[in-house]
Protein backbone atom coordinates (compact mmCIF):
# COMPACT_ATOMS: atom_id res chain seq x y z
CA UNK A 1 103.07 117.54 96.45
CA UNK A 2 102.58 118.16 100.44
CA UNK A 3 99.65 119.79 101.43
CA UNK A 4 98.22 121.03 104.73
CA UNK A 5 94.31 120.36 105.24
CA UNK A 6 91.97 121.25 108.08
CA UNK A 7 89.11 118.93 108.63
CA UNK A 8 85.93 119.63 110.60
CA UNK A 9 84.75 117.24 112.57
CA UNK A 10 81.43 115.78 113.29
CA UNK A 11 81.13 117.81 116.92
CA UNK A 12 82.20 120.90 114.66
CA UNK A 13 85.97 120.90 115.91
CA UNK A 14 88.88 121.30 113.94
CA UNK A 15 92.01 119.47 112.88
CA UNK A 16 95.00 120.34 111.03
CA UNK A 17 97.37 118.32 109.25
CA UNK A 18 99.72 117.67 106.38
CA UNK A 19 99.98 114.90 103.79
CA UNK A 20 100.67 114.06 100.02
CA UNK A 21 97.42 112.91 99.47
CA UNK A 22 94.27 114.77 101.12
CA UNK A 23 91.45 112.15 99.68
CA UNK A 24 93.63 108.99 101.17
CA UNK A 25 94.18 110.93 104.58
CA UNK A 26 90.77 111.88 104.92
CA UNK A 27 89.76 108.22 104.48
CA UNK A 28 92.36 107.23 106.58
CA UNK A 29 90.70 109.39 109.76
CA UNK A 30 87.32 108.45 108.92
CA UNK A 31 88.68 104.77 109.08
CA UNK A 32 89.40 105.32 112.66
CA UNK A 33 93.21 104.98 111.42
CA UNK A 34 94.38 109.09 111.91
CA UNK A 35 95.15 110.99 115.31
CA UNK A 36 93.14 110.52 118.21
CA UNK A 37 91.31 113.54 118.29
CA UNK A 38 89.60 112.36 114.86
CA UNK A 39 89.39 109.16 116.02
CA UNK A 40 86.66 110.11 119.02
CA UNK A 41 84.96 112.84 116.08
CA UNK A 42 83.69 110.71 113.29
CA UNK A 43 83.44 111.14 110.23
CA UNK A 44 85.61 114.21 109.24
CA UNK A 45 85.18 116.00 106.16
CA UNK A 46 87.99 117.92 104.66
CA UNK A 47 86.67 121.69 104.58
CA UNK A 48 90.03 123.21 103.30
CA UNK A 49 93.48 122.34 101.94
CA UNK A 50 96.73 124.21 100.46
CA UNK A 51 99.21 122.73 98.39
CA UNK A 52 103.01 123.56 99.32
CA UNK A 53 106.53 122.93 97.65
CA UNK A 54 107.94 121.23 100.29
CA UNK A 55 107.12 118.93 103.36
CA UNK A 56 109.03 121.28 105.39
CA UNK A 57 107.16 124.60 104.40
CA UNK A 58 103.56 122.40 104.53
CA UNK A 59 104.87 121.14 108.26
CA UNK A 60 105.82 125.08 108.78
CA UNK A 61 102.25 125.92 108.00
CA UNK A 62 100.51 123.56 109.68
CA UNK A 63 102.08 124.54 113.13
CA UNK A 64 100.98 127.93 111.91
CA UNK A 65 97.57 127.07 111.72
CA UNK A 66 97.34 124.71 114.89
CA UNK A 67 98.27 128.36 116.60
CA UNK A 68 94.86 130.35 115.16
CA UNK A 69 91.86 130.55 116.38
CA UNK A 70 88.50 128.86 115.42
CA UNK A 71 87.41 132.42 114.23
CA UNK A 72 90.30 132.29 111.90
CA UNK A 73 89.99 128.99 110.42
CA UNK A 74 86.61 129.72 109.55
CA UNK A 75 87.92 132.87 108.17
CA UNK A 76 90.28 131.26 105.87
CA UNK A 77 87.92 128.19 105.06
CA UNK A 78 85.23 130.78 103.90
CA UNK A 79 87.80 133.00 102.09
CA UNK A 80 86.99 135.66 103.95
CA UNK A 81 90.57 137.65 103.51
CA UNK A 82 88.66 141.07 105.26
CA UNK A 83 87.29 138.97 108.07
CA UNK A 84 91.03 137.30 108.46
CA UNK A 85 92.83 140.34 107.96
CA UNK A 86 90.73 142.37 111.39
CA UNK A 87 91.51 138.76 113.17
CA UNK A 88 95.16 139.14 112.42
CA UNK A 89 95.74 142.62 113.78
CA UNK A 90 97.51 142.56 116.46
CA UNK A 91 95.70 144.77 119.32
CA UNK A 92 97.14 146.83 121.64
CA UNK A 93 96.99 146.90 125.78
């Protein structure tokens, strides 16, 4: 199954992805073997995944995700749906 994961990295930044396996792509960035950004931010640790029925929807996601915030991530890393829900409103000018 296709998942999208966020990892933190060792200077506390974040990086989203997608994979079929979250244990082998962790591995894979802490190898020095993943994007660039992890690459420079060793070791990662994977602080939150979702699973997803297809690549496409997972790939969908992750763009979504790239798009939020770091107050957000956090948000949906702690589980904090109140604390995600204010970040999501949409405020007005």
């Amino acid at each position: 199954m296709p998942f999208v994961y966020i990892l933190r990295c060792a200077d506390e930044s974040f990086y989203v992805g997608h994979t079929n396996d979250v244990a082998a792509r962790e591995k894979t960035h802490n190898d020095g073997d993943g994007a660039s950004h992890t690459f420079l931010r060793r070791p990662v640790r994977v602080v939150y995944f979702e699973e997803h029925t297809s690549i496409a929807q997972a790939m969908r996601r992750e763009r979504q995700l790239k798009r939020w915030t770091i107050s957000k991530k956090e948000a949906l890393i702690a589980g904090d749906v109140a604390a995600l829900k204010s970040l999501s409103k949409r405020h007005k000018r």
